[in-house]
C-alpha atoms as a PDB file:
ATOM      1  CA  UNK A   1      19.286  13.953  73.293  1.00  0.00           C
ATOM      2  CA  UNK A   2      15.576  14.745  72.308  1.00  0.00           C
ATOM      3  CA  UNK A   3      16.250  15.206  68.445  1.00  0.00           C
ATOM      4  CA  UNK A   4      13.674  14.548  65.379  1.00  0.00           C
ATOM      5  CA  UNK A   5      14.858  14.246  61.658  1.00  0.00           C
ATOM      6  CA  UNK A   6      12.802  15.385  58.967  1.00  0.00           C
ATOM      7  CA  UNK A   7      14.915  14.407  55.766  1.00  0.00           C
ATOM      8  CA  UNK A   8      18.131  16.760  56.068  1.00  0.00           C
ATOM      9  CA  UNK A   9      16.045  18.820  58.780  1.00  0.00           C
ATOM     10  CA  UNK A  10      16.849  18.067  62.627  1.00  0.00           C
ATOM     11  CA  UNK A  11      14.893  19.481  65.370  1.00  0.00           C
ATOM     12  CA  UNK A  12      16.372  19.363  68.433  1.00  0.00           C
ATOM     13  CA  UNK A  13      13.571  19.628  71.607  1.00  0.00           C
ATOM     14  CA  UNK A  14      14.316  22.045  74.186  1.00  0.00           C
ATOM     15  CA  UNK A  15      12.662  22.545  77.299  1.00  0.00           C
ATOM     16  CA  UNK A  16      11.927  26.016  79.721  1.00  0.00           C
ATOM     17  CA  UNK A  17      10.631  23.689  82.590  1.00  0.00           C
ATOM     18  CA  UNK A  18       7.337  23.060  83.194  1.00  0.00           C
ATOM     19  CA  UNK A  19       3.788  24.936  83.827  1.00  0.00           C
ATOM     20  CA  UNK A  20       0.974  23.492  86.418  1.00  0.00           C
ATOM     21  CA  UNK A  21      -2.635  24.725  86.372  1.00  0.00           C
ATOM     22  CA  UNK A  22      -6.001  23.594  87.993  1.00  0.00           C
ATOM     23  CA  UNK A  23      -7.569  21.336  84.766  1.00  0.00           C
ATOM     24  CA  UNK A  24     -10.808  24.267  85.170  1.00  0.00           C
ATOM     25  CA  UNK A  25      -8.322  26.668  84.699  1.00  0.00           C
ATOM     26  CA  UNK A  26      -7.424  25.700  81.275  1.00  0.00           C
ATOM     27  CA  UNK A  27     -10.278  23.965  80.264  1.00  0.00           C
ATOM     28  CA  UNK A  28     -13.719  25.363  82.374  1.00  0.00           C
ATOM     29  CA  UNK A  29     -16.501  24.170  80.616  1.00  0.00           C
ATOM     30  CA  UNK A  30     -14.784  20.566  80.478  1.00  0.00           C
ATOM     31  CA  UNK A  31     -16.054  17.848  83.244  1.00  0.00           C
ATOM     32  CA  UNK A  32     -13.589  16.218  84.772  1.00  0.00           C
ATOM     33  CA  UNK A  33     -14.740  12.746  84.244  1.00  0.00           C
ATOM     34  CA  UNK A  34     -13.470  13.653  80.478  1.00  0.00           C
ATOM     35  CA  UNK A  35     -10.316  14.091  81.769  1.00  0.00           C
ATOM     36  CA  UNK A  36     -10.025  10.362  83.251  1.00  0.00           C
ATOM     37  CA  UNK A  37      -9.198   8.201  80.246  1.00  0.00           C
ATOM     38  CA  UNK A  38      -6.236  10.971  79.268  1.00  0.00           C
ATOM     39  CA  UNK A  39      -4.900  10.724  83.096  1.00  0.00           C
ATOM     40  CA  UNK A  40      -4.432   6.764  82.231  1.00  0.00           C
ATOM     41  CA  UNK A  41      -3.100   7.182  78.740  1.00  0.00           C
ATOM     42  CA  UNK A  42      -0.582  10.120  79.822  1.00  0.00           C
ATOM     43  CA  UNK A  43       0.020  10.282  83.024  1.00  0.00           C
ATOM     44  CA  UNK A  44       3.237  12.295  82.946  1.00  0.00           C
ATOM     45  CA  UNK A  45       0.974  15.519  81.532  1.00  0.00           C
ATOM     46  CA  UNK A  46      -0.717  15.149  85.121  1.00  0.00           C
ATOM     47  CA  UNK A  47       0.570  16.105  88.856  1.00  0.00           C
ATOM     48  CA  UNK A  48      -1.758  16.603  92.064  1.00  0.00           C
ATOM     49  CA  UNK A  49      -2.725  19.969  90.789  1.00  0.00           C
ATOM     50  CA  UNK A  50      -3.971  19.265  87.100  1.00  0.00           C
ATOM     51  CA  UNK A  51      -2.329  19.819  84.555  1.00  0.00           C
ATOM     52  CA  UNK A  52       1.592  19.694  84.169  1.00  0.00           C
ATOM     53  CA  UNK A  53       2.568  21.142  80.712  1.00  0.00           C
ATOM     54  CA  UNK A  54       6.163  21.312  79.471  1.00  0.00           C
ATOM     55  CA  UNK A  55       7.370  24.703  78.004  1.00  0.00           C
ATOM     56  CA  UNK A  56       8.619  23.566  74.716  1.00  0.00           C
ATOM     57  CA  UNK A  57      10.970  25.650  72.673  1.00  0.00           C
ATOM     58  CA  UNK A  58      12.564  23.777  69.231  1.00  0.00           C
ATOM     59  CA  UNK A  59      15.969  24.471  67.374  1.00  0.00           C
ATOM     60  CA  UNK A  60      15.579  23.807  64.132  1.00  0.00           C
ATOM     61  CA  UNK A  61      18.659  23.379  61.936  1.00  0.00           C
ATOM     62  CA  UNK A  62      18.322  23.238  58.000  1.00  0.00           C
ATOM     63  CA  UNK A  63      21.015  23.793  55.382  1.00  0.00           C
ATOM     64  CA  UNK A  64      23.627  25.794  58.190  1.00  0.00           C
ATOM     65  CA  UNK A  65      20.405  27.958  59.062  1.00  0.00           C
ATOM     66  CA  UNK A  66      19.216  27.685  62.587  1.00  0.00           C
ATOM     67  CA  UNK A  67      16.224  28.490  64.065  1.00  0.00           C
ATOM     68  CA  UNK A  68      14.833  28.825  67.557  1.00  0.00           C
ATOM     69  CA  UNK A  69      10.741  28.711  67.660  1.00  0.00           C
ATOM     70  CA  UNK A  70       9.996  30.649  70.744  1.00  0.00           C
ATOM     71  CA  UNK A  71      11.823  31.672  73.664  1.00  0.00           C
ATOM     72  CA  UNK A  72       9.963  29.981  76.853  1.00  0.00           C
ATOM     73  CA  UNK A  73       8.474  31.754  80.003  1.00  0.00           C
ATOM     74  CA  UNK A  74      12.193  33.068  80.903  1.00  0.00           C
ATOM     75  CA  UNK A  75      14.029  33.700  84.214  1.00  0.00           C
ATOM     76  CA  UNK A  76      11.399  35.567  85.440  1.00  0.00           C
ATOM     77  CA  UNK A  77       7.797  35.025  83.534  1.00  0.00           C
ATOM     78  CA  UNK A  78       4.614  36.119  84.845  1.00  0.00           C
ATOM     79  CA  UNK A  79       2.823  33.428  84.199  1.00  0.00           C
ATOM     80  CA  UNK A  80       1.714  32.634  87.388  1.00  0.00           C
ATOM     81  CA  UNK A  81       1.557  28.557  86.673  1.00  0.00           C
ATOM     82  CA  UNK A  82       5.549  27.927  86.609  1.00  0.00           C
ATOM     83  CA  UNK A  83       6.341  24.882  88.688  1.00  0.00           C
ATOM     84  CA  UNK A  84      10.144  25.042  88.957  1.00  0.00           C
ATOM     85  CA  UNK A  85      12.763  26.846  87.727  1.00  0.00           C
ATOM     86  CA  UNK A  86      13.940  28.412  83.968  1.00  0.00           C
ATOM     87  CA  UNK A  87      15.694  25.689  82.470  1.00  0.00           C
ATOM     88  CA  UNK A  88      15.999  26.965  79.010  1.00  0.00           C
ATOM     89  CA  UNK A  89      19.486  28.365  78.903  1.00  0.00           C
ATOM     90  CA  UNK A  90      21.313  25.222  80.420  1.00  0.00           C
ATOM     91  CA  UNK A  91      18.982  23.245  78.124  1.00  0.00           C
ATOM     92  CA  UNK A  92      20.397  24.865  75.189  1.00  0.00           C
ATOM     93  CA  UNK A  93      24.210  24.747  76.613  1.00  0.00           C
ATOM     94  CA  UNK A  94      23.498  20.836  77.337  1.00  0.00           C
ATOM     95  CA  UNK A  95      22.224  20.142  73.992  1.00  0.00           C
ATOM     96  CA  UNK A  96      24.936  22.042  72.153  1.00  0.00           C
ATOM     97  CA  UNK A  97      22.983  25.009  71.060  1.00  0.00           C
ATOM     98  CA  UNK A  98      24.642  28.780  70.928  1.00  0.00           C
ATOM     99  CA  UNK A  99      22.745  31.759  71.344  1.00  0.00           C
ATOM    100  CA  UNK A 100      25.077  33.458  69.247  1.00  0.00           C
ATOM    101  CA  UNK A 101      24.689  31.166  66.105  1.00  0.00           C
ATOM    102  CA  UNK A 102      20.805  31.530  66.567  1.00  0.00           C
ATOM    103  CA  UNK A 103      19.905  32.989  63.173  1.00  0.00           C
ATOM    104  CA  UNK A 104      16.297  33.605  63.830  1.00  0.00           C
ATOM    105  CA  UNK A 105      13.631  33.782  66.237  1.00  0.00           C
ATOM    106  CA  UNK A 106      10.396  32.062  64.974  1.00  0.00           C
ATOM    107  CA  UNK A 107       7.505  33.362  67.456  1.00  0.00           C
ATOM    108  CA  UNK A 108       4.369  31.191  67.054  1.00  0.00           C
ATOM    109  CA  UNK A 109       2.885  34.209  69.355  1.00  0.00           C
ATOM    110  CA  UNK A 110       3.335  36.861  72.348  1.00  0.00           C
ATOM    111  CA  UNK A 111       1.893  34.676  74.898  1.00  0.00           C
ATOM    112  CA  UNK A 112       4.212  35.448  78.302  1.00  0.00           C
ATOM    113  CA  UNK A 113       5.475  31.492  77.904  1.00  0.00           C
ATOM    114  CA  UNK A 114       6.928  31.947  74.332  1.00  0.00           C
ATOM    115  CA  UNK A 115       8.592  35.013  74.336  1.00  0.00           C
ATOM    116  CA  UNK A 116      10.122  34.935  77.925  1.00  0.00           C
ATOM    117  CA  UNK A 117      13.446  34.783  76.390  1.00  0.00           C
ATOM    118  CA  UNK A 118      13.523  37.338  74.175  1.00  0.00           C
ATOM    119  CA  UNK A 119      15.333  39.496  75.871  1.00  0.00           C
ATOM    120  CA  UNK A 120      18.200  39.870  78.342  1.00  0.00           C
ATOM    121  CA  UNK A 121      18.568  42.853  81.182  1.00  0.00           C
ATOM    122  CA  UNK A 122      22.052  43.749  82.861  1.00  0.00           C
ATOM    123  CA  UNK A 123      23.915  45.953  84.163  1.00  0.00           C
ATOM    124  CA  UNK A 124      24.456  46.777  80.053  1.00  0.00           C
ATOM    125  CA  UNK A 125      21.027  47.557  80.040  1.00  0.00           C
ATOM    126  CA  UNK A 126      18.593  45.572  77.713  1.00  0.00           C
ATOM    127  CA  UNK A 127      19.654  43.633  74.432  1.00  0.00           C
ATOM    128  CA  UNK A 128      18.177  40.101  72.140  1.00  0.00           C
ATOM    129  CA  UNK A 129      19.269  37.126  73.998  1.00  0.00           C
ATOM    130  CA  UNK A 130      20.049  36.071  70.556  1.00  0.00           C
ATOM    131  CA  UNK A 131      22.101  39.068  69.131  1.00  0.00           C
ATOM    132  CA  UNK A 132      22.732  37.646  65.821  1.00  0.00           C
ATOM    133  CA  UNK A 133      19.127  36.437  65.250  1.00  0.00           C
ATOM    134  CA  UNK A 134      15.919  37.991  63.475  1.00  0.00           C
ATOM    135  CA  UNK A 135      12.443  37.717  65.328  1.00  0.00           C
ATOM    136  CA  UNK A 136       9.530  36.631  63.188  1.00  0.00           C
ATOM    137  CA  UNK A 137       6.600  37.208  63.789  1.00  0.00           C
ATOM    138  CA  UNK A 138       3.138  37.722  62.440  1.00  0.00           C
ATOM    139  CA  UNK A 139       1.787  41.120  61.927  1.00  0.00           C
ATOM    140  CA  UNK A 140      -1.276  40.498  63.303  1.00  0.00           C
ATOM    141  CA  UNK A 141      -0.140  39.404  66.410  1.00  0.00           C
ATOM    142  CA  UNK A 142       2.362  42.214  66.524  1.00  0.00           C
ATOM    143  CA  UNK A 143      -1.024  44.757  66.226  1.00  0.00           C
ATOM    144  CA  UNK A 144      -3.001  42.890  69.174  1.00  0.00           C
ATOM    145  CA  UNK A 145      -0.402  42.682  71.783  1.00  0.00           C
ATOM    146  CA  UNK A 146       1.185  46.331  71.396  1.00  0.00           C
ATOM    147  CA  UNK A 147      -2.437  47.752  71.155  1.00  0.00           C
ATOM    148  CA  UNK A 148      -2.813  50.613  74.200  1.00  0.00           C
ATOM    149  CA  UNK A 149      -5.483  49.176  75.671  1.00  0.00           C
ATOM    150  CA  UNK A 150      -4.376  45.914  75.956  1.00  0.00           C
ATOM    151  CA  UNK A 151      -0.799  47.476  77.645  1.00  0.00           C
ATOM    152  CA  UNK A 152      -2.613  49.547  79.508  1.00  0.00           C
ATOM    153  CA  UNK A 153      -4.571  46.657  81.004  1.00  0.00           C
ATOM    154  CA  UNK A 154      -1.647  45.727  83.128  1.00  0.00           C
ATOM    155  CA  UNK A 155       0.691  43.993  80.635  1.00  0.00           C
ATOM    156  CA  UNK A 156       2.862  46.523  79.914  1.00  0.00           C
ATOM    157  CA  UNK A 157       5.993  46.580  82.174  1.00  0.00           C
ATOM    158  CA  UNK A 158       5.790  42.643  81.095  1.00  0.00           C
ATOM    159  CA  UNK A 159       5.618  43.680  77.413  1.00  0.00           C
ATOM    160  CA  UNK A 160       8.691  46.183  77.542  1.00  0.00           C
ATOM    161  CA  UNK A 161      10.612  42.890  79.173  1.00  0.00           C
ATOM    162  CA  UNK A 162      10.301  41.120  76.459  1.00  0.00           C
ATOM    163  CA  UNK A 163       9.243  41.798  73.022  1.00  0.00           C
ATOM    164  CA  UNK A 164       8.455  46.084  72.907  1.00  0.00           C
ATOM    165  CA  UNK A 165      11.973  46.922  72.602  1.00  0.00           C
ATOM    166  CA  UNK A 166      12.781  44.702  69.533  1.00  0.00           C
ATOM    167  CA  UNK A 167      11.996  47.040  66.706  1.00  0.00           C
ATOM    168  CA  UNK A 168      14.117  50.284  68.272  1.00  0.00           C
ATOM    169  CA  UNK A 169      16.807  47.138  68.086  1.00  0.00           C
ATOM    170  CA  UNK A 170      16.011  46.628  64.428  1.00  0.00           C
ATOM    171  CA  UNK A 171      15.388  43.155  65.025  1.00  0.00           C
ATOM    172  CA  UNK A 172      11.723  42.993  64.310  1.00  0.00           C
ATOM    173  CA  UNK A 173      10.530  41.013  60.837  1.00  0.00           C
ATOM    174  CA  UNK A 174       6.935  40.954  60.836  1.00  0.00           C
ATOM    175  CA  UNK A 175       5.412  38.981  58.304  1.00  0.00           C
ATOM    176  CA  UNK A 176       2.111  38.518  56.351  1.00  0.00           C
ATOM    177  CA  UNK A 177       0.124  34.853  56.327  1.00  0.00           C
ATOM    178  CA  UNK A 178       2.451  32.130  54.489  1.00  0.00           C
ATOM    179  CA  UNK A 179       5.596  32.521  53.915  1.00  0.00           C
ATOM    180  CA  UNK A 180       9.258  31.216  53.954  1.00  0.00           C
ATOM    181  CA  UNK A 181      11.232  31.716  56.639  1.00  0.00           C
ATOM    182  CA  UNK A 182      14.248  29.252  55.674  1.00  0.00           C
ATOM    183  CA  UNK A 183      15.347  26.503  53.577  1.00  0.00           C
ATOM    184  CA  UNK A 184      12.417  23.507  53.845  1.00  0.00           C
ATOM    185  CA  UNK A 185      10.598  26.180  56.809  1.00  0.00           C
ATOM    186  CA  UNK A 186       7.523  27.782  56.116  1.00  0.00           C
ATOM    187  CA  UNK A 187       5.199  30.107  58.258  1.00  0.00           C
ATOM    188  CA  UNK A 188       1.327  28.779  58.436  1.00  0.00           C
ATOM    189  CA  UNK A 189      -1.431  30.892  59.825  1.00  0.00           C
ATOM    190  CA  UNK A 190      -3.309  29.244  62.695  1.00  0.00           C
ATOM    191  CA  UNK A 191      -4.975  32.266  63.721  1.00  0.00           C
ATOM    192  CA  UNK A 192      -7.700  31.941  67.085  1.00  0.00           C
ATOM    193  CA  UNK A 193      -5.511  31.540  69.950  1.00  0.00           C
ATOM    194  CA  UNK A 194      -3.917  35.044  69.559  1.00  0.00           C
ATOM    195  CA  UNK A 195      -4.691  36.945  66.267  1.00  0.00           C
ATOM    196  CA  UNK A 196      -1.062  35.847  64.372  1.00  0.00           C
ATOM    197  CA  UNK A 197      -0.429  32.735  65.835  1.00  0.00           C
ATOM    198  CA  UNK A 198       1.196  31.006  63.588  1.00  0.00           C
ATOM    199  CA  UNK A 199       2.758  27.309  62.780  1.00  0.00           C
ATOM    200  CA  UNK A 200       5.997  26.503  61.221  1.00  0.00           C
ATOM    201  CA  UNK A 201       5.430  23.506  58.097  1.00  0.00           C
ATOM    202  CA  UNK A 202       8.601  22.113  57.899  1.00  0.00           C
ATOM    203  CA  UNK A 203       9.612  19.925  54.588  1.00  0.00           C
ATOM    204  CA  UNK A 204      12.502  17.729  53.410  1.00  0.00           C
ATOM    205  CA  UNK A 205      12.942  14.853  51.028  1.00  0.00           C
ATOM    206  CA  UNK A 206       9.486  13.998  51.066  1.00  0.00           C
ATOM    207  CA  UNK A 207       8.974  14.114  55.133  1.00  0.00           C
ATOM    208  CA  UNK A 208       6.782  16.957  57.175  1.00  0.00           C
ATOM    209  CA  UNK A 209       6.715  17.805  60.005  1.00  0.00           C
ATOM    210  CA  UNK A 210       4.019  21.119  62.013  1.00  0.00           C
ATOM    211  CA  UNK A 211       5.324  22.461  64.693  1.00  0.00           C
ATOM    212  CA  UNK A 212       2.016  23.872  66.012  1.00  0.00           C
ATOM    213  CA  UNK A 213       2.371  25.930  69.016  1.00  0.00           C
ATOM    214  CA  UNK A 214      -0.854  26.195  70.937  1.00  0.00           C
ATOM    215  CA  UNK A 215      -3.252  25.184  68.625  1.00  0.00           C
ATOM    216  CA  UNK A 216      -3.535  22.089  70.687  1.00  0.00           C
ATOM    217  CA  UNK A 217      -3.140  22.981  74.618  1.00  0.00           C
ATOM    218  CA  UNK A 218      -3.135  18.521  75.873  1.00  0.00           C
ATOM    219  CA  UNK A 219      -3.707  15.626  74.306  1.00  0.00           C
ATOM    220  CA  UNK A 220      -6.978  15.456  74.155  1.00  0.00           C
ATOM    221  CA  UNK A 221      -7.636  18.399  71.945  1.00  0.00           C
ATOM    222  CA  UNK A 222      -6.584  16.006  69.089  1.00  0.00           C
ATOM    223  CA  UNK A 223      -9.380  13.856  69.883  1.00  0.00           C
ATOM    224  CA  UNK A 224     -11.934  16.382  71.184  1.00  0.00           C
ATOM    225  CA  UNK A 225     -11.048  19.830  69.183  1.00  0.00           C
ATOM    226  CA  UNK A 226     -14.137  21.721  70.361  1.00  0.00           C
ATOM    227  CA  UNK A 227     -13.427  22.001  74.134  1.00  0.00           C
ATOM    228  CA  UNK A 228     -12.917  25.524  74.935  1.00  0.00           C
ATOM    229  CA  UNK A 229      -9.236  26.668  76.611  1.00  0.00           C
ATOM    230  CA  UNK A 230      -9.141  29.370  78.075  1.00  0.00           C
ATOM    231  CA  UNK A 231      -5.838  31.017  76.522  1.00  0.00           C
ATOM    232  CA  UNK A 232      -7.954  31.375  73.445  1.00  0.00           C
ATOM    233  CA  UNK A 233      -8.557  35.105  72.070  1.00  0.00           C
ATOM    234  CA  UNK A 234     -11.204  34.311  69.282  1.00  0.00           C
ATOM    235  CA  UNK A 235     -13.270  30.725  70.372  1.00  0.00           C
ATOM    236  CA  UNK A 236     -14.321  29.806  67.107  1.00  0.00           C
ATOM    237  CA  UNK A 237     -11.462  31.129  65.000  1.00  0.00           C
ATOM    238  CA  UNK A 238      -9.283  28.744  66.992  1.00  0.00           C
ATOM    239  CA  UNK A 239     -11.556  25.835  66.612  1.00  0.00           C
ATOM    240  CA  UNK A 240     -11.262  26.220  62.872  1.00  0.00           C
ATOM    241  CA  UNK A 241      -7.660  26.810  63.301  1.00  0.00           C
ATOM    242  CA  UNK A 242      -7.371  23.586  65.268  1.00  0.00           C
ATOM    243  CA  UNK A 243      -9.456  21.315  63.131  1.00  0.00           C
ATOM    244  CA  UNK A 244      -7.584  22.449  59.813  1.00  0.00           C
ATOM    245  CA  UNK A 245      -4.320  22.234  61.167  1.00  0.00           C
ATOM    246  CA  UNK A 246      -5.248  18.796  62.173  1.00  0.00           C
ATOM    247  CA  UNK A 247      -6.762  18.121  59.440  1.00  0.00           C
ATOM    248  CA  UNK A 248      -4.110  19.134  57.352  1.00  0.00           C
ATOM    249  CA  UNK A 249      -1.042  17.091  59.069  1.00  0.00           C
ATOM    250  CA  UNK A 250      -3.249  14.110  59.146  1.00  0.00           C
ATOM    251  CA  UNK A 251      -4.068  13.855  55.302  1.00  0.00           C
ATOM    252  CA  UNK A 252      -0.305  14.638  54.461  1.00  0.00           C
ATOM    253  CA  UNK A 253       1.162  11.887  57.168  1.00  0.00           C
ATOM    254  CA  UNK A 254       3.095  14.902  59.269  1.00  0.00           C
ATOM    255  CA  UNK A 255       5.055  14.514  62.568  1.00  0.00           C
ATOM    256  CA  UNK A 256       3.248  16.859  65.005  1.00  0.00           C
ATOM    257  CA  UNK A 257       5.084  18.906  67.814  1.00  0.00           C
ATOM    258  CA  UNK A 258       3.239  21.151  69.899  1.00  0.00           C
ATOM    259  CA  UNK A 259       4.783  23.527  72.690  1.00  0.00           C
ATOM    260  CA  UNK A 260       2.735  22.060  75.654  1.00  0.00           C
ATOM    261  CA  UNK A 261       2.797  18.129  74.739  1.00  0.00           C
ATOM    262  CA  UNK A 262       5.024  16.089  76.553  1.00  0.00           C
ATOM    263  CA  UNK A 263       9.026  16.326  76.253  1.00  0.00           C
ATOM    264  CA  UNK A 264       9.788  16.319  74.254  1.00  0.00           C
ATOM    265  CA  UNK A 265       6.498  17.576  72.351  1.00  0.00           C
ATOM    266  CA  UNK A 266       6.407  15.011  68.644  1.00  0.00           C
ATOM    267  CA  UNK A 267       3.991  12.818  68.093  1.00  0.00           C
ATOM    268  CA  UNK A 268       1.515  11.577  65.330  1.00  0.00           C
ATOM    269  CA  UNK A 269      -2.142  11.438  64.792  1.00  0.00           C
ATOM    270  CA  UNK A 270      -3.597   8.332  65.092  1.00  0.00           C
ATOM    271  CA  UNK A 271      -7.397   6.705  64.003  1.00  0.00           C
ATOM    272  CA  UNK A 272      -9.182   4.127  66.476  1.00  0.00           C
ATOM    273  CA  UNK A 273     -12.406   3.082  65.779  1.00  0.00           C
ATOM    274  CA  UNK A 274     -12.930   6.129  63.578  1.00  0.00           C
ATOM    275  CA  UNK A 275     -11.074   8.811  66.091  1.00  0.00           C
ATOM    276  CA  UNK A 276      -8.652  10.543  66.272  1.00  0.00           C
ATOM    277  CA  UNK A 277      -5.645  10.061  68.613  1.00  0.00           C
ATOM    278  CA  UNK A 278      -2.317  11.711  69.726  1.00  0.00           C
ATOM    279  CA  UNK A 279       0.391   9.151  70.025  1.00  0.00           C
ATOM    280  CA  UNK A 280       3.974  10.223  71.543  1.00  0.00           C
ATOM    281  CA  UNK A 281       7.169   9.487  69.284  1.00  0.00           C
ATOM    282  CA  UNK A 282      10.294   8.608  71.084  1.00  0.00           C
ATOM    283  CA  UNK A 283      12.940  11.469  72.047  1.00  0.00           C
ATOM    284  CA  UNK A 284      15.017  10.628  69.774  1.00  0.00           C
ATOM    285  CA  UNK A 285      13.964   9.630  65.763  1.00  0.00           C
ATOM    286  CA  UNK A 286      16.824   9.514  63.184  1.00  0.00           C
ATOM    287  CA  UNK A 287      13.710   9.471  60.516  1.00  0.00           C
ATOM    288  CA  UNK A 288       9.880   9.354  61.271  1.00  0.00           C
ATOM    289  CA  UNK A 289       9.503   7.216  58.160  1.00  0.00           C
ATOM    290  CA  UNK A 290      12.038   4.764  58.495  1.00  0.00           C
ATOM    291  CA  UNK A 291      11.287   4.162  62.321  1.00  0.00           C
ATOM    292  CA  UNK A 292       7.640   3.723  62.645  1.00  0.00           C
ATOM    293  CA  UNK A 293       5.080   1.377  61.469  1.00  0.00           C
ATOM    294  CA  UNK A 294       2.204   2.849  59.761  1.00  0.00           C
ATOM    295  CA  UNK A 295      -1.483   2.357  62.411  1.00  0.00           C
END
C-alpha cells in the first residue's frame, strides 16, 4: 500500500487514474529539448503523447480525524486529457478507506480534476459522495469559479456536477488564508494557479510534510520554477507561489506530495551542483526521517 508517516500522521496515496496531454499543451513556451533530461530521469511521467500525469487524491488520518484532499476528475470529468478509466472509488475500497468515515473534504482548488468526486447523481437525485464530511475550501477560490461570467463561459452544467450544489447541502466551509483544519493539518495559501489554491502543511513530532496540489505541474518545475503552465490563472502570482512554497519545504526539510507527481506523488527536494531537484520516495515510508539518508 502507498502510505507515508509523518510522526503519528499517515497519508495514504490514492489514485483517480491518470491524465495525458501534448507536453505544448501544458507547457507552450517550453522547447522540447528541455524536456529530454526529465524523459531519462522519469520516464514513467512520459507515454507517446507527452505527458502522463497521475490524478492524485491523499487520505490523511490524524488523531481519529480523516481527511480526503481532493476528489479526482470523477466518473465522468471533462477534462478532456483522461487516459483510462475513474479509479478512485475502488482505490479507496482497496486501500481500506470509507466514504462514510470521511470527515472532511480538503479542496486545494475547483480545477475539473480535483473536485470530480464531489458529488454523486442517482436515481435519489444529487448528494456529497462523502455524506458525513465538510468541504474546505478557500474563499477566494469559491468567488472565481462561481463568478457568472466564468459559468456562463461554458462551465456551468460542469460546475452544478460537482461543487455548486454544496452550500444548499450545508456542506460548504470556506475559509480565509491560514488556518487549521485538523489536529497537526494546516491550510497554506499558494495562490496563482487558481485564486484560493491552497496547500495543506502537515506536522507531527517534529516531521512535515506539504501536500502542494498544483503548484508544481512535473518534475521539472522544482528545478525550473519559471516555465509557464498553462492551467495557471495569474502567471506571476503562481511563480511566487511556487518558489515560496519551495522555498519554504526546502529550508524546513519537508516531504513534498504534489497531485500530478508520480504514484504515488512524495518526494523530497534535492541540491546538485547548486540546483534544485525532485527525488521520488518509495510507496511506502513508515518515517521519512528514519528511512532516508540526508543528500
Amino acid at each position: 500500500m502507498a502510505q507515508l508517516k509523518i510522526g503519528d500522521i499517515t497519508i495514504t496515496g490514492l489514485s483517480d487514474g491518470r491524465m495525458s496531454f501534448a507536453t505544448t499543451n501544458l507547457f507552450p513556451e517550453t522547447p522540447e529539448s528541455v524536456w529530454d533530461g526529465y524523459r531519462e530521469r522519469f520516464p514513467e511521467a512520459f507515454d507517446a503523447r507527452g505527458f502522463s500525469t497521475n490524478i492524485g487524491v491523499f487520505h490523511v488520518a490524524s488523531e481519529g480525524q480523516q481527511v480526503l484532499v481532493d476528489t479526482g476528475l470523477g466518473p465522468h470529468g471533462a477534462a478532456g486529457g483522461r487516459s483510462g478509466p475513474s479509479e478512485l472509488m475502488e482505490d479507496m475500497e482497496n486501500k481500506g478507506v470509507s466514504s462514510g468515515e470521511i470527515d472532511s473534504v480538503f479542496l486545494t482548488h475547483l480545477h475539473g480534476d480535483h473536485v470530480g468526486w464531489n458529488m454523486t447523481h442517482d436515481e435519489n437525485g444529487s448528494h456529497p459522495t462523502f455524506p458525513n464530511a465538510n468541504y474546505v475550501l478557500q474563499r477566494a477560490d469559491w468567488s472565481h469559479f462561481t463568478d457568472v461570467e466564468f459559468l456562463d463561459a461554458g462551465r456551468r452544467d460542469a460546475a452544478q456536477d460537482t461543487y455548486l450544489p454544496l452550500p444548499e447541502l450545508g456542506v460548504l466551509d470556506l475559509i480565509d488564508g491560514e488556518t487549521n483544519v485538523g489536529p497537526g493539518l494546516e491550510a497554506y495559501p499558494t495562490p496563482g494557479h487558481t485564486p484560493g489554491h491552497q496547500s495543506m502543511l502537515i506536522s507531527s513530532r517534529g516531521e512535515r510534510a506539504l501536500i502542494i496540489g498544483d503548484v508544481i505541474g512535473s518534475p521539472m518545475h522544482v528545478s525550473e520554477p519559471d516555465h509557464l503552465y498553462r492551467p495557471d490563472v495569474d502567471r506571476e502570482l503562481a511563480q511566487k507561489s511556487r518558489h515560496d512554497a519551495l522555498d519554504l519545504a526546502e529550508g524546513a526539510d519537508m516531504t513534498v506530495i504534489g497531485s500530478h507527481m508520480t504514484r504515488p506523488g512524495w518526494g523530497r527536494l534535492i541540491r546538485w551542483e547548486g540546483r534544485r531537484y525532485w527525488q521520488a520516495l518509495p510507496p511506502h515510508m513508515d518515517s521519512v526521517r528514519a528511512s532516508l539518508p540526508r543528500a
